[in-house]
C-alpha atoms as a PDB file:
ATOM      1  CA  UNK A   1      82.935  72.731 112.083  1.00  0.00           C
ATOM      2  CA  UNK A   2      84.731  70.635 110.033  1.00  0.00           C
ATOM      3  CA  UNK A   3      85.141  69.689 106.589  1.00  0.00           C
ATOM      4  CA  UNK A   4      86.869  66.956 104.829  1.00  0.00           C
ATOM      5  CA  UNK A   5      87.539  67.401 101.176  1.00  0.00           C
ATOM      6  CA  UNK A   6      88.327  64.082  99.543  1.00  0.00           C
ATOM      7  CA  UNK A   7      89.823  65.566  96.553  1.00  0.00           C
ATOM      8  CA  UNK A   8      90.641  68.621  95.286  1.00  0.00           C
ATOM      9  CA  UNK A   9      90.217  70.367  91.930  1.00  0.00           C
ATOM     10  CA  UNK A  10      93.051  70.664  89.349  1.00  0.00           C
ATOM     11  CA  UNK A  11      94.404  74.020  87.857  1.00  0.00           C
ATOM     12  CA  UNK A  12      94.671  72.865  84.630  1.00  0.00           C
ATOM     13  CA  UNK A  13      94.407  76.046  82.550  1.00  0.00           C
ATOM     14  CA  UNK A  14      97.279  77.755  84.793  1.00  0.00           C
ATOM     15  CA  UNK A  15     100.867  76.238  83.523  1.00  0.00           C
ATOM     16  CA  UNK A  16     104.001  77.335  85.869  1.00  0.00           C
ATOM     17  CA  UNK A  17     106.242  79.451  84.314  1.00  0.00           C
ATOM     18  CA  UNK A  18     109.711  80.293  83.877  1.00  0.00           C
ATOM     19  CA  UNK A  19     109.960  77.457  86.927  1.00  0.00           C
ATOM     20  CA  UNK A  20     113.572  76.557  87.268  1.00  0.00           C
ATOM     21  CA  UNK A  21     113.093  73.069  89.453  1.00  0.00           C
ATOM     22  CA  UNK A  22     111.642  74.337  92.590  1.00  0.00           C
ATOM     23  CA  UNK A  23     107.926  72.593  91.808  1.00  0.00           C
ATOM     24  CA  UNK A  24     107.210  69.252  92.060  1.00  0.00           C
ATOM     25  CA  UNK A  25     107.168  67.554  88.084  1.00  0.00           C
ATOM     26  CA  UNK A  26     103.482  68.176  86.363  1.00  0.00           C
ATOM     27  CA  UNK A  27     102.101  69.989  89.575  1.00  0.00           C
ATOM     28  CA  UNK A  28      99.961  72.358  89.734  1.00  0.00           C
ATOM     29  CA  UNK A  29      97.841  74.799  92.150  1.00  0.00           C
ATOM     30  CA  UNK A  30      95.210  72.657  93.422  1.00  0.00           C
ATOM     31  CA  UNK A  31      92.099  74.678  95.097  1.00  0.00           C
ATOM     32  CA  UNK A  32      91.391  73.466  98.096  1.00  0.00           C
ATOM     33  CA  UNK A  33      88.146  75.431  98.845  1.00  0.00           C
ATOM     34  CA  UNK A  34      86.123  78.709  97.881  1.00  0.00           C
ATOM     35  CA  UNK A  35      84.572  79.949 100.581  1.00  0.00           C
ATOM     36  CA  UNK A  36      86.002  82.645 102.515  1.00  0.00           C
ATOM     37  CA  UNK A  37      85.380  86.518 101.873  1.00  0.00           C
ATOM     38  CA  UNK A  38      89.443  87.067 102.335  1.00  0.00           C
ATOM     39  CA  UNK A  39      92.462  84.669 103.019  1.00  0.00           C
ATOM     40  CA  UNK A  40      95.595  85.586 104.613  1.00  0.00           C
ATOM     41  CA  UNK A  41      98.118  85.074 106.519  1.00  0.00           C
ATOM     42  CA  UNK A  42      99.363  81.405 106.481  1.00  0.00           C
ATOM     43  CA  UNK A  43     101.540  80.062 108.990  1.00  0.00           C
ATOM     44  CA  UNK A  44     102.614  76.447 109.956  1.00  0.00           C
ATOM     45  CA  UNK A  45     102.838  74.256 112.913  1.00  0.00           C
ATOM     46  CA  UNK A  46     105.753  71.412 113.588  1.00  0.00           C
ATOM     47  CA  UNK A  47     103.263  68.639 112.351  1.00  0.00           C
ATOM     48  CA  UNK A  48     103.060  71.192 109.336  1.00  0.00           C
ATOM     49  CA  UNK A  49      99.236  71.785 109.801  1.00  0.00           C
ATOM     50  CA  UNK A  50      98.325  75.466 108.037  1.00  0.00           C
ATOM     51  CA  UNK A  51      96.617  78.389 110.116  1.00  0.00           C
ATOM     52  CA  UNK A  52      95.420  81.104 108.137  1.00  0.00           C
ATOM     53  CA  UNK A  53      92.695  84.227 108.551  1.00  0.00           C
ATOM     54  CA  UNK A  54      89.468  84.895 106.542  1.00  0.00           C
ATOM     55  CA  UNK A  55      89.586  88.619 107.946  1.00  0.00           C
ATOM     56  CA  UNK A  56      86.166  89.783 107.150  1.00  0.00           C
ATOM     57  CA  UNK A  57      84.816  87.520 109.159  1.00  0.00           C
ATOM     58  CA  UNK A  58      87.292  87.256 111.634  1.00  0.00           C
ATOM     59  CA  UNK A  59      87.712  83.423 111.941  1.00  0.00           C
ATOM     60  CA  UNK A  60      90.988  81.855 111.908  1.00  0.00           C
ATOM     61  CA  UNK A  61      90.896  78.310 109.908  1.00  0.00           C
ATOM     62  CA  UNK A  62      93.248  75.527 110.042  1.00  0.00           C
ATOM     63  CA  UNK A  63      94.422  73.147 107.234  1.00  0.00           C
ATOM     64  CA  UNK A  64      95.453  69.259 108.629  1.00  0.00           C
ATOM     65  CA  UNK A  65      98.232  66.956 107.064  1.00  0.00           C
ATOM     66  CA  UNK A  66      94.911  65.073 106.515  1.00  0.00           C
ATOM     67  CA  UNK A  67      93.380  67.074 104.244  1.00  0.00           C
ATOM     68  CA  UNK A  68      90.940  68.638 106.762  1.00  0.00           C
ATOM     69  CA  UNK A  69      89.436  72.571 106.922  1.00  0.00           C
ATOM     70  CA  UNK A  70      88.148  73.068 110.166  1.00  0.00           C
ATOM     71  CA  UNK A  71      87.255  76.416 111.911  1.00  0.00           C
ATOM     72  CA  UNK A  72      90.027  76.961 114.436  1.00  0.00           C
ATOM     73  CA  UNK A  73      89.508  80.177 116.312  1.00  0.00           C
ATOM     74  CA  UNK A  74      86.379  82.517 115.810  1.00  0.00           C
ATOM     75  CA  UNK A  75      85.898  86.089 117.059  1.00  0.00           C
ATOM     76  CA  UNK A  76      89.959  86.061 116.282  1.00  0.00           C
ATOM     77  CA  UNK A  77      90.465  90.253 116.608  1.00  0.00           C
ATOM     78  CA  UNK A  78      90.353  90.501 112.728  1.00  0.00           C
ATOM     79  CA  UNK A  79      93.439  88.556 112.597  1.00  0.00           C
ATOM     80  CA  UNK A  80      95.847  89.345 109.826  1.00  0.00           C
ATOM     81  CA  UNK A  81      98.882  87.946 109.275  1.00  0.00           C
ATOM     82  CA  UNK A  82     100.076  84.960 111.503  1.00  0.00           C
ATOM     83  CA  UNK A  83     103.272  83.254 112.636  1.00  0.00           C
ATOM     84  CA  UNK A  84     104.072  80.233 115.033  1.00  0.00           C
ATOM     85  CA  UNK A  85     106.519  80.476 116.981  1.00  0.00           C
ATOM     86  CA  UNK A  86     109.664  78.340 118.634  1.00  0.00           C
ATOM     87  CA  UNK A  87     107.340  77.698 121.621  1.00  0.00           C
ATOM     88  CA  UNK A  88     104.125  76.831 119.544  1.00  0.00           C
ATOM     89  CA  UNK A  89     102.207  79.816 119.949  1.00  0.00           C
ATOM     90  CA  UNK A  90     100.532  81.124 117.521  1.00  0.00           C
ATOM     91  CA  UNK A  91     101.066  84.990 116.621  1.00  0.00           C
ATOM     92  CA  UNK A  92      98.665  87.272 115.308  1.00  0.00           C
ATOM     93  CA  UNK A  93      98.398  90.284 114.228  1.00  0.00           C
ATOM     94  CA  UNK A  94      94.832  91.176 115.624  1.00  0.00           C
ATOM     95  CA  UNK A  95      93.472  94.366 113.367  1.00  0.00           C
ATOM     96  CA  UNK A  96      90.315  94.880 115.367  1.00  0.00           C
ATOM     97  CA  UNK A  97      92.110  96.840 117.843  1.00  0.00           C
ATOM     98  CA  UNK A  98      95.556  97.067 116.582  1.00  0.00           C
ATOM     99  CA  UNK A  99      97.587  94.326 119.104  1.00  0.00           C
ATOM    100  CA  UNK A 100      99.609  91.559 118.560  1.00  0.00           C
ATOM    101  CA  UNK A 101      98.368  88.418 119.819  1.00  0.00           C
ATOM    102  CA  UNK A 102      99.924  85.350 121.104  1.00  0.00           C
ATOM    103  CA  UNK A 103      97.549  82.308 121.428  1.00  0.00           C
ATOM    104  CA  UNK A 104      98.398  79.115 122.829  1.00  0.00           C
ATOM    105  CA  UNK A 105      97.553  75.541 122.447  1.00  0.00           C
ATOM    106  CA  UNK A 106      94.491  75.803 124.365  1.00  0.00           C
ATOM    107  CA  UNK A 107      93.719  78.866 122.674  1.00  0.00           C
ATOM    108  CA  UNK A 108      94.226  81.633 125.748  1.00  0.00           C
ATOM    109  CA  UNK A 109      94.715  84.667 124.113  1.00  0.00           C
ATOM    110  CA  UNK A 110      97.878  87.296 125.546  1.00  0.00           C
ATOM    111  CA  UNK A 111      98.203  90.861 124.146  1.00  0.00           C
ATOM    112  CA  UNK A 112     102.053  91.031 123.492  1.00  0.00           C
ATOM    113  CA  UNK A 113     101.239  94.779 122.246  1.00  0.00           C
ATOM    114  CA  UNK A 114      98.170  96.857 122.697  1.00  0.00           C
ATOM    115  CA  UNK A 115     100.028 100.390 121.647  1.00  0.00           C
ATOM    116  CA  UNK A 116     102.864 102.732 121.021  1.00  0.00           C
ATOM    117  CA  UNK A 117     103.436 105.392 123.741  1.00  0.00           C
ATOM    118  CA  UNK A 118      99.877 105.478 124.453  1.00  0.00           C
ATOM    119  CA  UNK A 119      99.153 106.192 120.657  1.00  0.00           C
ATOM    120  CA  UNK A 120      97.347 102.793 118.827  1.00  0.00           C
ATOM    121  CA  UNK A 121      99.285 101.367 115.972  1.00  0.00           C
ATOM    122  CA  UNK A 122      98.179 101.834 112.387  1.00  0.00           C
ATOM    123  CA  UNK A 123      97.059  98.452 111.957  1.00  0.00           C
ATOM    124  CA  UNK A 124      99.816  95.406 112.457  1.00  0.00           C
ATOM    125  CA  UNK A 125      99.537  93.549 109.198  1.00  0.00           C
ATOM    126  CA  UNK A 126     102.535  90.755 109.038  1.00  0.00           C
ATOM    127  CA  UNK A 127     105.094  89.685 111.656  1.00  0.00           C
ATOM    128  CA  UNK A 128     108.032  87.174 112.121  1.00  0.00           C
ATOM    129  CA  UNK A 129     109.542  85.702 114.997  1.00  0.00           C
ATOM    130  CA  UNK A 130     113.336  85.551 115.014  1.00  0.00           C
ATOM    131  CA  UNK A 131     115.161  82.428 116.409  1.00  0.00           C
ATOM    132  CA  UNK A 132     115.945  84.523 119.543  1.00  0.00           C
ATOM    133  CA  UNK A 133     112.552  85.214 120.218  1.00  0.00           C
ATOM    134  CA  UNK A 134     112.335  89.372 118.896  1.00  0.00           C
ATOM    135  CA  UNK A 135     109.512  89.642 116.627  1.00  0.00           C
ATOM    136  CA  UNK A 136     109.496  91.686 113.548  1.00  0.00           C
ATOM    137  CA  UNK A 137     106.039  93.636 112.634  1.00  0.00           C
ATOM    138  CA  UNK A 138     104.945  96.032 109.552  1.00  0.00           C
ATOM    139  CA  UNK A 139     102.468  98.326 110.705  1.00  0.00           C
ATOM    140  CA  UNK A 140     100.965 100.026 107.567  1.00  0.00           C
ATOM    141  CA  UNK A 141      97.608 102.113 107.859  1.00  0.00           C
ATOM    142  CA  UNK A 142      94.543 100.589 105.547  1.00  0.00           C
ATOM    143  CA  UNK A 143      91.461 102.301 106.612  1.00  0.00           C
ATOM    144  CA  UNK A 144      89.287  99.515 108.389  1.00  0.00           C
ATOM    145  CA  UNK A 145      85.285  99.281 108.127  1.00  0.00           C
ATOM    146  CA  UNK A 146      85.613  97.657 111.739  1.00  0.00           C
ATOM    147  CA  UNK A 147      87.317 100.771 113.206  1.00  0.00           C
ATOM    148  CA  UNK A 148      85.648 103.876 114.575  1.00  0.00           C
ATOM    149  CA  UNK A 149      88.444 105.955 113.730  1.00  0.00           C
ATOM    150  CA  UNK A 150      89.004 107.912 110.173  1.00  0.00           C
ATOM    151  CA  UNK A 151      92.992 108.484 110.588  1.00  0.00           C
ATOM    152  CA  UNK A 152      96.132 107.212 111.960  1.00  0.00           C
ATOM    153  CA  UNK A 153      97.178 108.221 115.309  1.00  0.00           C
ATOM    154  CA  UNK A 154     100.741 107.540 114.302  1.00  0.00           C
ATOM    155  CA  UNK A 155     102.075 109.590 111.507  1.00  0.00           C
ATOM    156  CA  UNK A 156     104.522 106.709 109.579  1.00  0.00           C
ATOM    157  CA  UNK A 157     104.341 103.631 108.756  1.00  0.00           C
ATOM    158  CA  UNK A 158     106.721 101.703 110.049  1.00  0.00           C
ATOM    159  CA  UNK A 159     108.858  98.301 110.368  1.00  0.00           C
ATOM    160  CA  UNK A 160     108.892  97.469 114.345  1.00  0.00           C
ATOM    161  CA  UNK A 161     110.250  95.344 116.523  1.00  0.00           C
ATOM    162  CA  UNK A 162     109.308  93.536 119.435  1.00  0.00           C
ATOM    163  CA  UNK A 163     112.320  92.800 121.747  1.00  0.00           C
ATOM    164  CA  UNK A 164     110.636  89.937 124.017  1.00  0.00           C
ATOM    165  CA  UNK A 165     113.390  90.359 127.089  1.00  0.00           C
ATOM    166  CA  UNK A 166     112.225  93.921 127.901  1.00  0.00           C
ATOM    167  CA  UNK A 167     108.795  94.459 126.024  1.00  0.00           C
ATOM    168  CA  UNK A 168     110.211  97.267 124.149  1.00  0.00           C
ATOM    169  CA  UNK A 169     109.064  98.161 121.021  1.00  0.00           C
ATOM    170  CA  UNK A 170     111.517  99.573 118.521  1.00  0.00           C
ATOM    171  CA  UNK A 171     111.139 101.286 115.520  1.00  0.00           C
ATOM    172  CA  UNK A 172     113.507  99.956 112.964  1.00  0.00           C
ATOM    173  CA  UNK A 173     112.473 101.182 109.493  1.00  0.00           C
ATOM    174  CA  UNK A 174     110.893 104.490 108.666  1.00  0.00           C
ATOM    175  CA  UNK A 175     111.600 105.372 104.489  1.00  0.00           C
ATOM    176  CA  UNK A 176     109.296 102.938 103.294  1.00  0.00           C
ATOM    177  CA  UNK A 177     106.200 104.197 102.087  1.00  0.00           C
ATOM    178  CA  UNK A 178     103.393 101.170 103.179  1.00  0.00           C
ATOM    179  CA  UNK A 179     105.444  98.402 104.107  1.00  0.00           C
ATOM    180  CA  UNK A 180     103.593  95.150 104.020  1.00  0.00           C
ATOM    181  CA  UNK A 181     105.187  91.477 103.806  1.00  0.00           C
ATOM    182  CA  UNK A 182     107.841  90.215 106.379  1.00  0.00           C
ATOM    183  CA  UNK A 183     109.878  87.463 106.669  1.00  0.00           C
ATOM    184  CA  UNK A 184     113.837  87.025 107.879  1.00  0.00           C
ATOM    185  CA  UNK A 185     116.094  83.751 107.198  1.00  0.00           C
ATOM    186  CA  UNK A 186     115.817  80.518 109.249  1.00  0.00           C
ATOM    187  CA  UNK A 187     119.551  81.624 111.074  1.00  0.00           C
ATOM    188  CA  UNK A 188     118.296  84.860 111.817  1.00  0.00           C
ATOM    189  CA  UNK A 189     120.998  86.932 109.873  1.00  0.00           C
ATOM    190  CA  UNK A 190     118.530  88.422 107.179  1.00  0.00           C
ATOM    191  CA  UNK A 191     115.317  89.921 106.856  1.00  0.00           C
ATOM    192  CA  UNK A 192     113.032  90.514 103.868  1.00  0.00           C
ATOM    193  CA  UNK A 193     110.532  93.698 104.080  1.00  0.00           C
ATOM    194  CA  UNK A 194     107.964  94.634 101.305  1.00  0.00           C
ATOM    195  CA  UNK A 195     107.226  98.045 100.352  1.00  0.00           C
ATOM    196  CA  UNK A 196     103.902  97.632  98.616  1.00  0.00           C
ATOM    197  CA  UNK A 197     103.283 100.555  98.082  1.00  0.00           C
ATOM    198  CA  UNK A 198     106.941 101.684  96.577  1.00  0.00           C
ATOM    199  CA  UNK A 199     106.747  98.236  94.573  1.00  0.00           C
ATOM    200  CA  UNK A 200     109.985  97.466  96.086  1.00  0.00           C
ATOM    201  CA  UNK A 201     111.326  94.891  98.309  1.00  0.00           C
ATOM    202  CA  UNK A 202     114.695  94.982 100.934  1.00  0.00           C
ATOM    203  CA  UNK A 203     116.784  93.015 102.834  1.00  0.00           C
ATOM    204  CA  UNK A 204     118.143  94.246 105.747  1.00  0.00           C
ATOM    205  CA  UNK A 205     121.014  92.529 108.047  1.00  0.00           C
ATOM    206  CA  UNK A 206     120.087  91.821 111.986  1.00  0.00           C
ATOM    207  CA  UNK A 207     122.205  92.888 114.059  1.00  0.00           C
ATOM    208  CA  UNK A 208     123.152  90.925 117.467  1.00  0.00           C
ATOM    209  CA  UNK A 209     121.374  93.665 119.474  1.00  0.00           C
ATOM    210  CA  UNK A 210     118.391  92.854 116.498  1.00  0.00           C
ATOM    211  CA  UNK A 211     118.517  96.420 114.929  1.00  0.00           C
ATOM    212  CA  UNK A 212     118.824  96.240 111.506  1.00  0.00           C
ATOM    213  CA  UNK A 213     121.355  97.282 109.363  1.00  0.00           C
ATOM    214  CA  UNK A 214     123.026  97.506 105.695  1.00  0.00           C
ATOM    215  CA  UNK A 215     119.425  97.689 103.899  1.00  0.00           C
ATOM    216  CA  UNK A 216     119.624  97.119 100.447  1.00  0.00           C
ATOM    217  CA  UNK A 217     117.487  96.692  97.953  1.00  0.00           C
ATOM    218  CA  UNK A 218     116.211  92.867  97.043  1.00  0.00           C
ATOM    219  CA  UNK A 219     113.869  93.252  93.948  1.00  0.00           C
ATOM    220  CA  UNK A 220     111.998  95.559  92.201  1.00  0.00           C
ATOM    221  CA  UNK A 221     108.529  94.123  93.318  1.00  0.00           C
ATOM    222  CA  UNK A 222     106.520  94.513  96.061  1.00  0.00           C
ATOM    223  CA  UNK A 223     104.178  92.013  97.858  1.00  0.00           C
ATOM    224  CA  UNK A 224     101.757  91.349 100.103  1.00  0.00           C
ATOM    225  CA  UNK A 225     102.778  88.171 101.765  1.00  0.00           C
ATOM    226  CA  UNK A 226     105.994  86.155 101.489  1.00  0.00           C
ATOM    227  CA  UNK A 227     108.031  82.821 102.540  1.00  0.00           C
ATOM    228  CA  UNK A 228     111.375  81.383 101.833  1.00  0.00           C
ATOM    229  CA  UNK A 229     112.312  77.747 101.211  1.00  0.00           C
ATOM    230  CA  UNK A 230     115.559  75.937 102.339  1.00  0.00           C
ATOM    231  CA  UNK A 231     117.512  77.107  99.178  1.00  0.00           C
ATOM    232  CA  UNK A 232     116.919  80.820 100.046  1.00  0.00           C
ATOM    233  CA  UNK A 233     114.356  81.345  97.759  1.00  0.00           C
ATOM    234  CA  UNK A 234     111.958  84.055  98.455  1.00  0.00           C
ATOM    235  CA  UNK A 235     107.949  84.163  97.224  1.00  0.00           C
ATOM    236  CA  UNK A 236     106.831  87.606  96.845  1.00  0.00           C
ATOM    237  CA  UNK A 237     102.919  87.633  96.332  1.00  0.00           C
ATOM    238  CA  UNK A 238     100.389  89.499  94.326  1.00  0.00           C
ATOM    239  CA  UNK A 239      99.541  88.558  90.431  1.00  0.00           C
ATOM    240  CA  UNK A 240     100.131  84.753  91.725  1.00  0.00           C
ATOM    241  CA  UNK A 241     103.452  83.742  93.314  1.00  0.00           C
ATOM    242  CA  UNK A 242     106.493  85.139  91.973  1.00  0.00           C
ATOM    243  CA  UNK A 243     109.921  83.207  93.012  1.00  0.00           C
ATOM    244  CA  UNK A 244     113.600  84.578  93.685  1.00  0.00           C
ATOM    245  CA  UNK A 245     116.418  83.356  94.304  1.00  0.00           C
ATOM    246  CA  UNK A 246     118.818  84.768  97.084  1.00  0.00           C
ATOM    247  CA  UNK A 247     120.862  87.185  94.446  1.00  0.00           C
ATOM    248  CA  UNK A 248     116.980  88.652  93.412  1.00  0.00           C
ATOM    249  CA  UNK A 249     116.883  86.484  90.546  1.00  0.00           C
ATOM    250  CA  UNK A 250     113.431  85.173  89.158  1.00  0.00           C
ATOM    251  CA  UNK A 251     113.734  81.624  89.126  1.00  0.00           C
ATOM    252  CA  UNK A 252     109.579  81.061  89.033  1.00  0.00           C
ATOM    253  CA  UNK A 253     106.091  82.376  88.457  1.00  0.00           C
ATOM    254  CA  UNK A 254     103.493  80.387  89.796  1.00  0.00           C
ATOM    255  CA  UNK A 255      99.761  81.830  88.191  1.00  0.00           C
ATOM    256  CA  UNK A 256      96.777  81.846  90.221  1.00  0.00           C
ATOM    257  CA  UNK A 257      93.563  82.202  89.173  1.00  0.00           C
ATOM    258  CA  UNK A 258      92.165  84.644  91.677  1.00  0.00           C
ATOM    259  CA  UNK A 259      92.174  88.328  91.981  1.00  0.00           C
ATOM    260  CA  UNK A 260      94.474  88.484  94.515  1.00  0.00           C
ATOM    261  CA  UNK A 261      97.231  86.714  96.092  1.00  0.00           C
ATOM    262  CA  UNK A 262      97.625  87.901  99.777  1.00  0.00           C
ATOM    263  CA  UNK A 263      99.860  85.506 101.148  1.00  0.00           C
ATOM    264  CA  UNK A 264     101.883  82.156 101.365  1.00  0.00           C
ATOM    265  CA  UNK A 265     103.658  79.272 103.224  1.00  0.00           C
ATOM    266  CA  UNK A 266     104.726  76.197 102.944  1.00  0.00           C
ATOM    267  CA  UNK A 267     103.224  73.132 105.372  1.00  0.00           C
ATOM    268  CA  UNK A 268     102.757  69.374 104.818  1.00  0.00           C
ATOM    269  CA  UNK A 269     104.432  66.223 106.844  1.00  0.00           C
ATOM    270  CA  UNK A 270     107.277  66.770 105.128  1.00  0.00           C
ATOM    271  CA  UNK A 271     106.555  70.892 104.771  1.00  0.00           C
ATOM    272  CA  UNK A 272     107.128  70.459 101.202  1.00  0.00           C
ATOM    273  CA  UNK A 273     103.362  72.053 100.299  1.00  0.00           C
ATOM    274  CA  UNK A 274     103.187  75.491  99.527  1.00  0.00           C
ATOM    275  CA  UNK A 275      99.469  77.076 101.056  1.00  0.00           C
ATOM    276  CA  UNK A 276      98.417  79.550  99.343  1.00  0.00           C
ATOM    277  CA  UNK A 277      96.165  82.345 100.415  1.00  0.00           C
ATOM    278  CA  UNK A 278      94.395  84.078  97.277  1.00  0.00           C
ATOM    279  CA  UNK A 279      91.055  86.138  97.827  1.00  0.00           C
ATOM    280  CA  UNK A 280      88.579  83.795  98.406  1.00  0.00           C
ATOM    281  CA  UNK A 281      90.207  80.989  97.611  1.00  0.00           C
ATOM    282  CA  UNK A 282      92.907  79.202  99.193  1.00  0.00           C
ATOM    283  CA  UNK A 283      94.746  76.851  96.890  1.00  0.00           C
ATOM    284  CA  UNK A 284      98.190  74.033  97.686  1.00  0.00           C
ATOM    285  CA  UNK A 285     100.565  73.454  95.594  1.00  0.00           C
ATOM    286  CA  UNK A 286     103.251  70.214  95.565  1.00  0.00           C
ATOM    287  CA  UNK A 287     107.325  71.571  95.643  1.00  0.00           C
ATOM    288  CA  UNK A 288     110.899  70.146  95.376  1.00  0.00           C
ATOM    289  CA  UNK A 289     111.704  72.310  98.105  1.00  0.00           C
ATOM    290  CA  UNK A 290     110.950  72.611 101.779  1.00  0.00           C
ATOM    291  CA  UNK A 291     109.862  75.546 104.127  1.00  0.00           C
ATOM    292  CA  UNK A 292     111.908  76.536 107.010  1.00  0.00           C
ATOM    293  CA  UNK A 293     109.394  77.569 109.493  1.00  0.00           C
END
C-alpha cells in the first residue's frame, strides 16, 4: 500500500508561539494525512525516513524523504512506541503481549523481552536505546481492550532497563506514579523520563554501569512522547508540542489542532523535520534545528 501525497495542507489558523528561533521562518504544522484511529511513536532511520504506530489497528507506517506513506509492518504486536537503533533495527514496544521487539531490515521479528521473573510487564509504552547499546523502557499499566487480563501482574510502574551484554532487566525508577515518555541525550550522560500522571518530568544522570542517578526534577509538565534537538532542547507532548531548553526553560509552543498529541521526532534528509504524531492525524513541521537520533 502506498500513497503519495503531492502536497500537503497548511495550518494556517495555528500561529507558533512564544517560539524563540528553533522553527523554520513562516512555518507551520503541515498535515500530512488523517487516517489512522491512533498515531504514536515516531522514530527515524539514517536516511531520516519516519516509522510510527497506528495502535488500534496494529500497523506500523513509514514516512519517506519523498513524501511517501506506505504501510510498513502489519499485525505489528500493537506496537507502541518505537526507536531505531545504532545497528538499524527497529525497536518496539509490542503491547499485544507486553515484549519488546527488535525488527530488522527484512522485517524478522526477535523478542528482546517477553517478561519480568515470570510475571508479564504492565504494558511497555516508550523506550530508548543508549549509545552503548542498554535500552531504557517505561512500563506504565493502561488497561488494553486487546488483553484478556483486568489487572497488572506487577504491582509498580516502573522505569527499566535493558542491559544488552547480559539480558538483564533492571529496575531503575520506582516513585513515579505512570511514567510515560523517554528519551536520554545523544552522549549518553542524561536521560529525560515523564511522569504523566504526576504532570512532572526528570532528568536523571547514567551512570557508567547505566544505573541512574542524581534525579532531579526537569519541568513541571508531563508528556506523552518526547525528542531533543542538537541544542538540548527537549519537546514534551500533549496540548501540541511544548519546547525547553536544557535549564527547563520554555523557549516554544507549537499548537496542534488535534485532540491529542502522543508523540514526536524529528526526520528529513537533513533530519531537520519534526513528525508529529497527534490522534488521528499525523502532521510535519519545518525547524532551524536538527534531531540527534
Amino acid at each position: 500500500m502506498l500513497i503519495k501525497f503531492f502536497c500537503l495542507l497548511a495550518v494556517n489558523a495555528f500561529s507558533i508561539i512564544a517560539d524563540t528561533g528553533i522553527v523554520a521562518d513562516g512555518a507551520t504544522p503541515q498535515l500530512i494525512a488523517r487516517t489512522f484511529a491512533f498515531t504514536e511513536g515516531p522514530t527515524a532511520d539514517k536516511k531520516g525516513n519516519i516509522y510510527f504506530t497506528d495502535q488500534p489497528n496494529n500497523k506500523i507506517w513509514k514516512y519517506g524523504t519523498d513524501g511517501s506513506l506506505s504501510l510498513y509492518l502489519d499485525s505489528a504486536g500493537r506496537s507502541n512506541g518505537l526507536y531505531i537503533d545504532k545497528k538499524g533495527n527497529l525497536l518496539s514496544c509490542a503491547d499485544e503481549k507486553n515484549q519488546i521487539w527488535s525488527i530488522d531490515s527484512k522485517k524478522k521479528i526477535t523478542v528482546l523481552v517477553n517478561d519480568l521473573d515470570g510475571k508479564k510487564l504492565n504494558g511497555p509504552n516508550d523506550l530508548w536505546a543508549a549509545p552503548n547499546g542498554n535500552i531504557y523502557f517505561t512500563d506504565p499499566y493502561y488497561q488494553r481492550t486487546w488483553w484478556t487480563r483486568t489487572r497488572p501482574e506487577i504491582d509498580q510502574e516502573k522505569v527499566y532497563m535493558l542491559e544488552r551484554s547480559s539480558g538483564a532487566i533492571v529496575p531503575l525508577v520506582d516513585s513515579l506514579q505512570r511514567p510515560n515518555g523517554i528519551v536520554g541525550t545523544k552522549d549518553g550522560k542524561y536521560l529525560y523520563v515523564a511522569d504523566i500522571k504526576g504532570n512532572k518530568t526528570y532528568r536523571y544522570t547514567i551512570e557508567r554501569d547505566g544505573r541512574l542517578s542524581n534525579g532531579q526534577l526537569f519541568v513541571n509538565m508531563g508528556s506523552d512522547g518526547m525528542t531533543i534537538d542538537n541544542q538540548d532542547n527537549v519537546y514534551l507532548t500533549g496540548r501540541g508540542v511544548t519546547v525547553f531548553n536544557s535549564q527547563g526553560q520554555q523557549i516554544a509552543h507549537i499548537p496542534i489542532p488535534e485532540k491529542w498529541t502522543a508523540n514526536v521526532a524529528f526526520g528529513g534528509k537533513k533530519k531537520n523535520k519534526l513528525f508529529i504524531t497527534a490522534s488521528e492525524a499525523v502532521y510535519v513541521l519545518d525547524m532551524k534545528v536538527r534531531g540527534i537520533q
